[in-house]
Protein backbone atom coordinates (compact mmCIF):
# COMPACT_ATOMS: atom_id res chain seq x y z
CA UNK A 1 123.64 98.17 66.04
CA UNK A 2 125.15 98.81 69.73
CA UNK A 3 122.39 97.76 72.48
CA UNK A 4 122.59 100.13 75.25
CA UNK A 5 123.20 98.56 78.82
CA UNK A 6 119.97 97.65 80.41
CA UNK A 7 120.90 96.96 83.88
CA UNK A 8 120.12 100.46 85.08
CA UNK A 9 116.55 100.54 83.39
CA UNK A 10 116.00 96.96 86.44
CA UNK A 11 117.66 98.77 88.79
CA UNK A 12 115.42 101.43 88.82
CA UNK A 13 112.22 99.68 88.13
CA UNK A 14 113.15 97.27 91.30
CA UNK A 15 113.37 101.15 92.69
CA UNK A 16 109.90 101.08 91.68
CA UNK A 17 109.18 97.53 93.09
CA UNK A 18 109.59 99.00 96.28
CA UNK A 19 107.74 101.66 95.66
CA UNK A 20 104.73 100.43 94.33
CA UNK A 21 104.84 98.52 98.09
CA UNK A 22 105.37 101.34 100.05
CA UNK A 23 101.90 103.15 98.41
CA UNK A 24 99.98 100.31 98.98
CA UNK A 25 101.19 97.91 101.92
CA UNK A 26 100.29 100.90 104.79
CA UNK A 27 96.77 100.20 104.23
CA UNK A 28 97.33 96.98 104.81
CA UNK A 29 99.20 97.81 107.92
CA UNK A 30 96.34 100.07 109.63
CA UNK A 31 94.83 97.45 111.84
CA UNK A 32 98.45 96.78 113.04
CA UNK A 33 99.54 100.46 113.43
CA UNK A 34 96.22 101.23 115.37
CA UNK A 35 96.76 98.54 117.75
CA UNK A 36 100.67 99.48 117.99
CA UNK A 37 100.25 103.11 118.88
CA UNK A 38 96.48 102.90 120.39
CA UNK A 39 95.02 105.28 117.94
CA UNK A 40 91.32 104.61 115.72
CA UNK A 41 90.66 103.18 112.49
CA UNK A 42 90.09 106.75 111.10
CA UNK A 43 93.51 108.09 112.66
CA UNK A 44 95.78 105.70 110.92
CA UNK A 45 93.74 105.57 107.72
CA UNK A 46 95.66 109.20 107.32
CA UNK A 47 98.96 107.62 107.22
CA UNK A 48 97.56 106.60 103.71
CA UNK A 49 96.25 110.13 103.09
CA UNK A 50 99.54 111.97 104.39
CA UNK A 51 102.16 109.18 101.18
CA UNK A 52 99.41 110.05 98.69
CA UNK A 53 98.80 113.78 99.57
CA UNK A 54 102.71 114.20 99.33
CA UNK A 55 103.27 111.85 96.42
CA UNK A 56 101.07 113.85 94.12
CA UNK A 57 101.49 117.21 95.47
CA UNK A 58 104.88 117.75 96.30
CA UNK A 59 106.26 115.52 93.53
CA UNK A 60 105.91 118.04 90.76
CA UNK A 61 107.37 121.04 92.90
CA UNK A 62 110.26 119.25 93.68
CA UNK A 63 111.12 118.01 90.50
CA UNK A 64 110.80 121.52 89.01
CA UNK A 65 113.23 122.75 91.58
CA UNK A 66 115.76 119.72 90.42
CA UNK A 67 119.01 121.67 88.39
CA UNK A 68 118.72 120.22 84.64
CA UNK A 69 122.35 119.30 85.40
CA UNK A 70 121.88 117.09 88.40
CA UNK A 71 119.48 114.64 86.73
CA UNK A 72 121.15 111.46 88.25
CA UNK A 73 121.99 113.46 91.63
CA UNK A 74 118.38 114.36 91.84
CA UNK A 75 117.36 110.63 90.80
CA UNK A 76 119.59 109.26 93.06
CA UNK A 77 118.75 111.48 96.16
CA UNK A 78 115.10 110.82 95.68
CA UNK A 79 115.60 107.18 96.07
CA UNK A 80 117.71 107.96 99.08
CA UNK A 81 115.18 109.68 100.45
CA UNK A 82 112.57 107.24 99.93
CA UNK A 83 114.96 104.96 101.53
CA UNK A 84 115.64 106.89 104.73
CA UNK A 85 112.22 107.50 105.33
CA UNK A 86 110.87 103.93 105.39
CA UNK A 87 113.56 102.99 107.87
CA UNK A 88 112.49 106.26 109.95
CA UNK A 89 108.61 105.08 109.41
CA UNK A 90 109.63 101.58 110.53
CA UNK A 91 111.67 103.25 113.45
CA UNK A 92 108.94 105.72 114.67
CA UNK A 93 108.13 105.63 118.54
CA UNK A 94 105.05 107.89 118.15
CA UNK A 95 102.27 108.05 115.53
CA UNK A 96 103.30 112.01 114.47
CA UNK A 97 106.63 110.88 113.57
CA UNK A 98 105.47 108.01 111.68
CA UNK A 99 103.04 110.20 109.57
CA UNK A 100 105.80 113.07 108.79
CA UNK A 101 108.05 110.25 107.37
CA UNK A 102 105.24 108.62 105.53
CA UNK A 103 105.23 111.64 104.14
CA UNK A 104 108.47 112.27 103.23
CA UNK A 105 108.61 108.94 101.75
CA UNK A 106 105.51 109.78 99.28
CA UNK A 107 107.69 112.99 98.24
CA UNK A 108 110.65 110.61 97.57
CA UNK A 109 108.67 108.07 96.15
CA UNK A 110 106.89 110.74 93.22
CA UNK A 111 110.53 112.64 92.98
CA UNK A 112 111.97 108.99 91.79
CA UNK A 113 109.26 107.51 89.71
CA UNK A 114 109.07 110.67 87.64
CA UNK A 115 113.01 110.97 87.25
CA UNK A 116 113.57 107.39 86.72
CA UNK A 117 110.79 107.43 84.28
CA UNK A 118 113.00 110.20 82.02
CA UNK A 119 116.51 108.34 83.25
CA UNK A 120 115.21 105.04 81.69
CA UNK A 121 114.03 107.68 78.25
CA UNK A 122 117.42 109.40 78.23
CA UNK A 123 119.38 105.63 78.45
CA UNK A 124 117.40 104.07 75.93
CA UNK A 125 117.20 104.06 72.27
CA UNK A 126 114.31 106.04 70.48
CA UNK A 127 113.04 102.58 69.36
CA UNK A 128 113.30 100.84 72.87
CA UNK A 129 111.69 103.75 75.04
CA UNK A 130 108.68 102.42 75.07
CA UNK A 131 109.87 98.97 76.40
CA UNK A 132 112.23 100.74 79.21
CA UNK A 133 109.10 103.02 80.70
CA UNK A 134 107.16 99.53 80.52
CA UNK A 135 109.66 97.58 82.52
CA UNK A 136 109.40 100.57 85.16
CA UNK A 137 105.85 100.67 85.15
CA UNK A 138 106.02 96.69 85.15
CA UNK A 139 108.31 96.98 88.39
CA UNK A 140 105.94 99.36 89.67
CA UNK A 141 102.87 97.22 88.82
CA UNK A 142 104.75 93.87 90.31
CA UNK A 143 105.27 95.75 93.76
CA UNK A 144 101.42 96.16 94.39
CA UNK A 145 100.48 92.80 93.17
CA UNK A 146 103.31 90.39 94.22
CA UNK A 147 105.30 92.52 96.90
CA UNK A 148 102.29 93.81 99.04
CA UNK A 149 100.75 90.43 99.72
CA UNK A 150 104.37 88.98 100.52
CA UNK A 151 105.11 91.93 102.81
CA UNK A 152 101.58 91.58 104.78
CA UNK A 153 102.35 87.98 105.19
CA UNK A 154 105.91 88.66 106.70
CA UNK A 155 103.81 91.60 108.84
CA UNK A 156 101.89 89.42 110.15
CA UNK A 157 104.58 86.99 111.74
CA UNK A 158 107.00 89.71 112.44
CA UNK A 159 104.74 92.86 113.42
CA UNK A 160 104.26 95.93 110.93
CA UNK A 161 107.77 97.11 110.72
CA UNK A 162 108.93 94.36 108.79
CA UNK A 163 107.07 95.20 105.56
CA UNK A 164 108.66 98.65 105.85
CA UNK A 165 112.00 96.83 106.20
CA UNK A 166 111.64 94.84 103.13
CA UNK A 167 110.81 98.07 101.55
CA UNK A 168 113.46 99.49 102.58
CA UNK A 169 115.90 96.74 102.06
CA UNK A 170 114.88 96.55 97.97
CA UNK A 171 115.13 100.69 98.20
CA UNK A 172 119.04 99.91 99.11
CA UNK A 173 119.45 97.28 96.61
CA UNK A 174 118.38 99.94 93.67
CA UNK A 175 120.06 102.66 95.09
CA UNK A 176 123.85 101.15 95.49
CA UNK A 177 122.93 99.34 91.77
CA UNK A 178 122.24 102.69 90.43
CA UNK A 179 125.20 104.29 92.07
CA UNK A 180 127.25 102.17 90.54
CA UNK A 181 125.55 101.32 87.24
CA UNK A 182 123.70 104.30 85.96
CA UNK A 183 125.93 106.73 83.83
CA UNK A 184 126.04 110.43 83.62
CA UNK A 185 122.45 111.58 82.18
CA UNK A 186 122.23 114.59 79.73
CA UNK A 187 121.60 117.39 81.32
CA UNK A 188 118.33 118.99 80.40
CA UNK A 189 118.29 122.26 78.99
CA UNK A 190 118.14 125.07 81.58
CA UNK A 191 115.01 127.02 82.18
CA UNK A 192 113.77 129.58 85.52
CA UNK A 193 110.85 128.12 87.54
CA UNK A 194 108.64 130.74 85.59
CA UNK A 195 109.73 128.60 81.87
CA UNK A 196 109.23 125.47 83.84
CA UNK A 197 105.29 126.65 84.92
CA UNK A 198 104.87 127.62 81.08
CA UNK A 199 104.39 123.61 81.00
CA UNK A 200 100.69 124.44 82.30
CA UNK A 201 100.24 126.51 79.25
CA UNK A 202 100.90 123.37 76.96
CA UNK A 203 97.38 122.33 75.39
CA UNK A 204 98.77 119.50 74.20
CA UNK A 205 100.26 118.59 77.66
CA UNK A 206 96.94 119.35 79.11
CA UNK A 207 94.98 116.96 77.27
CA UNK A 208 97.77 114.45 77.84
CA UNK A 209 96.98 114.79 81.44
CA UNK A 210 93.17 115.15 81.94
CA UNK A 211 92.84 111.89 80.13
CA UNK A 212 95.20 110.20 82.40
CA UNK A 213 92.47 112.13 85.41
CA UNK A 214 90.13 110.59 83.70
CA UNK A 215 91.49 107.26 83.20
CA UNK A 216 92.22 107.70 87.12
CA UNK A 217 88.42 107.99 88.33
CA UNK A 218 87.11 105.30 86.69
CA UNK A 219 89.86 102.90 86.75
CA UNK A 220 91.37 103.29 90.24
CA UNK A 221 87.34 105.32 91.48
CA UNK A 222 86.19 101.76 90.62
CA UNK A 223 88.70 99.44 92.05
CA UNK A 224 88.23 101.16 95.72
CA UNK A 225 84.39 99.84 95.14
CA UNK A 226 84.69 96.75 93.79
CA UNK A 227 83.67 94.68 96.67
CA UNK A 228 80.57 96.10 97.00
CA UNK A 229 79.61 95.60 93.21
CA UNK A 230 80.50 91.55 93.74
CA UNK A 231 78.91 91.48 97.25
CA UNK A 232 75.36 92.32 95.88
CA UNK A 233 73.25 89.35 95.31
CA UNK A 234 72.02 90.39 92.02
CA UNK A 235 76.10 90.16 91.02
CA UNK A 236 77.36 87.21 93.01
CA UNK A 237 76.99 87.40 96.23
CA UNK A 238 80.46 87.11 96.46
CA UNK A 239 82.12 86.17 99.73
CA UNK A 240 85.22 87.14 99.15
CA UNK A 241 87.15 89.41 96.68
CA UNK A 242 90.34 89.17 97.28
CA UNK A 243 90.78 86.38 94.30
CA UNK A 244 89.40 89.15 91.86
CA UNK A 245 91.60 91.59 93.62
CA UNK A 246 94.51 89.02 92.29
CA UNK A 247 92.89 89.42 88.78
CA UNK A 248 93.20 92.60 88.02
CA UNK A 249 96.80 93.32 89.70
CA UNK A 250 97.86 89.99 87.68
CA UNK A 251 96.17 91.18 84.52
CA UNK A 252 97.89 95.04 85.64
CA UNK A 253 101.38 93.35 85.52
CA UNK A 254 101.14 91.49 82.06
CA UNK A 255 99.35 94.74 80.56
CA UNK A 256 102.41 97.55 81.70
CA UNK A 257 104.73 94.55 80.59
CA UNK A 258 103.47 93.88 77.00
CA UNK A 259 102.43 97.03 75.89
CA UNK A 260 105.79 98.08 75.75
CA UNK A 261 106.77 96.79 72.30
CA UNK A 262 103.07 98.10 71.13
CA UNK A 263 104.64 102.08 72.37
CA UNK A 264 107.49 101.12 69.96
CA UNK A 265 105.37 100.09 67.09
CA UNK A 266 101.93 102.13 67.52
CA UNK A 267 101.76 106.50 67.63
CA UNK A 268 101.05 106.77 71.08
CA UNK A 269 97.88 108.68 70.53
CA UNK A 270 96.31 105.68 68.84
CA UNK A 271 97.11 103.41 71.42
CA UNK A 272 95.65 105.63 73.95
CA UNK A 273 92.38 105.73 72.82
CA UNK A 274 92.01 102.10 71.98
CA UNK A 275 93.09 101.64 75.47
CA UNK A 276 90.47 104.38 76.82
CA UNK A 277 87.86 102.23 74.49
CA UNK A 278 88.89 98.90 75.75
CA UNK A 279 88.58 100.40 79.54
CA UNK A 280 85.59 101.58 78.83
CA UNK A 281 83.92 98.44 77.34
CA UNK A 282 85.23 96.12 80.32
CA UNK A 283 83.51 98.89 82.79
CA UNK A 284 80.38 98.81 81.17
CA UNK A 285 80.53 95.14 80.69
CA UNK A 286 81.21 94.21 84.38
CA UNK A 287 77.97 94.55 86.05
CA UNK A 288 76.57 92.25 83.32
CA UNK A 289 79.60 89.55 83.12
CA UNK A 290 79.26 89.22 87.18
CA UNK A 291 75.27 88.76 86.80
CA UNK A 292 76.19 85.55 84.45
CA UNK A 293 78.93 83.93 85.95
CA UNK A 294 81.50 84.57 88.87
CA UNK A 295 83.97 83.10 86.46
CA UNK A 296 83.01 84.92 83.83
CA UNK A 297 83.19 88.18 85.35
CA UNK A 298 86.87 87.59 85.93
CA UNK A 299 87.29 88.32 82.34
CA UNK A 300 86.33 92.15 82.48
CA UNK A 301 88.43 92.30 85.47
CA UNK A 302 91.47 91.20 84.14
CA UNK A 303 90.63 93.66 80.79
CA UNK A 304 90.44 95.99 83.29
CA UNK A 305 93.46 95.57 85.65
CA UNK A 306 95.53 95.04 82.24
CA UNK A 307 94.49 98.37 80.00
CA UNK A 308 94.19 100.24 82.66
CA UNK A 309 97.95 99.93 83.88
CA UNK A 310 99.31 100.02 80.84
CA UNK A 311 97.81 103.27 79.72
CA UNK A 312 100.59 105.00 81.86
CA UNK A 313 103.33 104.41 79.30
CA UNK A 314 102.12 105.26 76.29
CA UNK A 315 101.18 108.66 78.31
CA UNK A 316 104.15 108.58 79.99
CA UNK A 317 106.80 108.44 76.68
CA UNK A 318 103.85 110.73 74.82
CA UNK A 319 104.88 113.52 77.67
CA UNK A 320 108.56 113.12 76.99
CA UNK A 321 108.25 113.46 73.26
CA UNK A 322 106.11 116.56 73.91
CA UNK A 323 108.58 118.20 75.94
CA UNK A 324 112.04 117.27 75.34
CA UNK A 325 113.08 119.87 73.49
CA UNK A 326 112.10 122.05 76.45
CA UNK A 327 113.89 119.78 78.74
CA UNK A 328 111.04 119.25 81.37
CA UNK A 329 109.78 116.23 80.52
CA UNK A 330 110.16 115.20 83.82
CA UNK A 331 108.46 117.81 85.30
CA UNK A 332 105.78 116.81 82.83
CA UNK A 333 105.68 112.87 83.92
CA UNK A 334 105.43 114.32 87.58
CA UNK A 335 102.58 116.28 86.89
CA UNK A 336 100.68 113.45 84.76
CA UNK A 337 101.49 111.30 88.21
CA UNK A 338 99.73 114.02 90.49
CA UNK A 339 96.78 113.31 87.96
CA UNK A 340 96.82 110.07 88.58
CA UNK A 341 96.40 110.21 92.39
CA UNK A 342 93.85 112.99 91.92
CA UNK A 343 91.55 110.87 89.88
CA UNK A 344 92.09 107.65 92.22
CA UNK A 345 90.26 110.40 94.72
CA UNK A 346 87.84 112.04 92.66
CA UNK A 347 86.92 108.17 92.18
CA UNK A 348 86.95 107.23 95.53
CA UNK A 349 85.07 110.59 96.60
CA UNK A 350 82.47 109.84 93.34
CA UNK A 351 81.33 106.29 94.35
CA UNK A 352 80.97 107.42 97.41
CA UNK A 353 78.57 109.71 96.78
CA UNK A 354 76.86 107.07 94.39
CA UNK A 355 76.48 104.87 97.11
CA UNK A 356 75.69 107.36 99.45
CA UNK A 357 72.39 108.41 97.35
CA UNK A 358 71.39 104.49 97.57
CA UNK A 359 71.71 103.82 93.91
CA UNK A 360 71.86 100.44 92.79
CA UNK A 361 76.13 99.16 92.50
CA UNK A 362 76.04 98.77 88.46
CA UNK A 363 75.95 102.61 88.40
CA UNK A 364 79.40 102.54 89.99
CA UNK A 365 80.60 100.65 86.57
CA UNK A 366 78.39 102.22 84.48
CA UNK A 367 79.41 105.90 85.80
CA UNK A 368 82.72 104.52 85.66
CA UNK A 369 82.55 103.50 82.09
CA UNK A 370 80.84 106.85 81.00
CA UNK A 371 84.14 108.79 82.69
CA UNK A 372 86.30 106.53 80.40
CA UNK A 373 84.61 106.77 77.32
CA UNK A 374 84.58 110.65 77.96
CA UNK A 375 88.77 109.98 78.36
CA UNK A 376 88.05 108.45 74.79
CA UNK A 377 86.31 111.13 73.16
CA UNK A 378 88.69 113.83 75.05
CA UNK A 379 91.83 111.69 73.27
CA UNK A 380 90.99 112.33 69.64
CA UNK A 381 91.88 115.55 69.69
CA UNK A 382 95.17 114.33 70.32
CA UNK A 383 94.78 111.94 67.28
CA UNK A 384 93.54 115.18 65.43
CA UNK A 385 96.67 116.96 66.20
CA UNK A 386 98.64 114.08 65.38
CA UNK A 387 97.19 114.12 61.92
């Protein structure tokens, strides 16, 4: 049997190499960016606000607004874009400029992922799309654990703008490999904006994308507080968490890289709830693990870091199989990606509050692991439909 040419699924998960830096690596930058353009803590903390904001917001719009014939146009002007506007951010004079590029970059950034998502679908096999929306995920997963720790390091010799360079420079890379590698796409089939927002009306799309919210706030809600969960005496007293940190982005990597012949294999409604149950168990298990053993807690975390990445593309090729034949699967990736950031807030937002009413830090995993086992209950009526 003919294998398909898989040099443009790389090229566009490097694409999402440099992406997965770009949504991470400005937080990194803040201390560097305050100092460079004399503004607070608070100010520049909104540079993160302004990627994300756009990322999940304006993502889905402009995708929807994306002709079904111009599927590698569209892909390929997203990544442009993305492109421009980190040599713009790295270029800005004054803080206002850098913000409105930021977020023009997160509107690039959601644009791509969600088309080069479907690209890597539509230039696969049935039986390899699973793998192909893993090695993009992968890519994705790879840029916050490998390329925002090498970027920060080069930041810190050769001031802020150089991580946004290096961004920049592996945005370039992709786009001139995709230019000259990726073939024509099939166009998708042609609807008005008002078929397109029918997508909302989609129960089984729905579903699909409340678990990923859910999978969101206690996943990504609990990574923002991990550090105070380790720092408490009762679970630690750990100094530093960056090692853990390493953990769960390492464990992220191998989990979006090996679930992909599991996609292949497994329904994808199956494998989603085992995943939700697995997430759960290492959330609930974490507070406990870390009152044993520092070492031993490192075990959850990895659990963690692993299911929790790899949920994405079992969702991810679920949502194309649910929509193809209405040709916005797209659209529907773009929207499951806006759920993602939403969650990763409502997390954030949550713990917060948790902390904020002076409760002790396992009820961050514990609350954590409750929203995730709710994900796992909410997913069988996705196995019921299946059936």
């Amino acid at each position: 049997m003919h294998t398909p040419n898989q040099s443009p699924i790389y090229l566009i998960a490097l694409g999402a190499f440099a992406l997965g830096m770009a949504s991470y690596v400005t937080a990194g930058l803040i201390p560097m960016i305050e100092s460079s353009f004399a503004v607070s803590v608070a100010v520049a903390a909104q540079l993160v606000t302004a990627f994300t904001l756009a990322y999940g917001l304006g993502s889905p719009i402009f995708v929807a607004l994306t002709p079904a014939n111009r599927q590698r146009a569209g892909l390929l002007l997203a990544l442009g874009l993305f492109v421009i506007a980190n040599a713009a951010s790295a270029l800005a004079e004054s803080f206002t400029v850098l913000m409105a590029w930021r977020a023009i970059a997160g509107i690039g950034a959601g644009v791509y992922l969600a088309m080069g998502i479907g690209a890597s679908a539509a230039v696969s096999t049935p039986e390899r799309r699973g793998k192909a929306i893993a090695i993009i995920m992968g890519g994705m997963a790879s840029g916050v654990v490998l390329g925002v720790p090498l970027s920060l390091l080069i930041a810190e010799q050769l001031r802020w703008q150089a991580a946004l360079w290096l961004v920049t420079l592996l945005g370039l890379v992709a786009f001139f490999g995709l230019l000259l590698k990726l073939p024509s796409l099939p166009a998708a089939t042609a609807t008005t904006l008002g078929q397109k927002l029918a997508i909302l009306g989609d129960g089984h799309v729905l579903v699909i994308l409340l678990v990923s919210l859910l999978a969101a706030i206690a996943s990504l809600g609990m990574y923002t507080f991990i550090a105070p969960l380790l720092a408490d005496p009762a679970y630690g007293a750990v100094r530093s968490v960056t090692p853990y940190l390493w953990v769960w982005g390492i464990g992220g990597v191998l989990g979006s890289f090996l679930i992909g012949p599991l996609v292949d294999r497994i329904k994808g409604p199956v494998l989603t709830f085992a995943i939700m149950i697995i997430l759960a168990v290492s959330l609930f298990v974490l507070p406990l693990a870390a009152a044993l053993s520092t070492w031993l807690v490192m075990l959850p975390i990895a659990l963690w870091g692993a299911v929790g990445w790899a949920l994405q593309v079992p969702q991810n090729n679920e949502l194309i199989l649910a929509r193809q034949s209405q040709g916005d699967g797209n659209l529907a990736i773009a929207l499951n990606e806006s759920a993602l950031y939403l969650g990763s807030a409502i997390g954030a937002a949550a713990g917060g509050f948790v902390l904020l009413l002076q409760m002790p830090t396992w009820t961050l995993a514990a609350s954590a692991g409750s929203v995730a086992a709710l994900g796992a209950l909410l997913q069988i009526i996705n196995l019921r439909r299946r059936a």
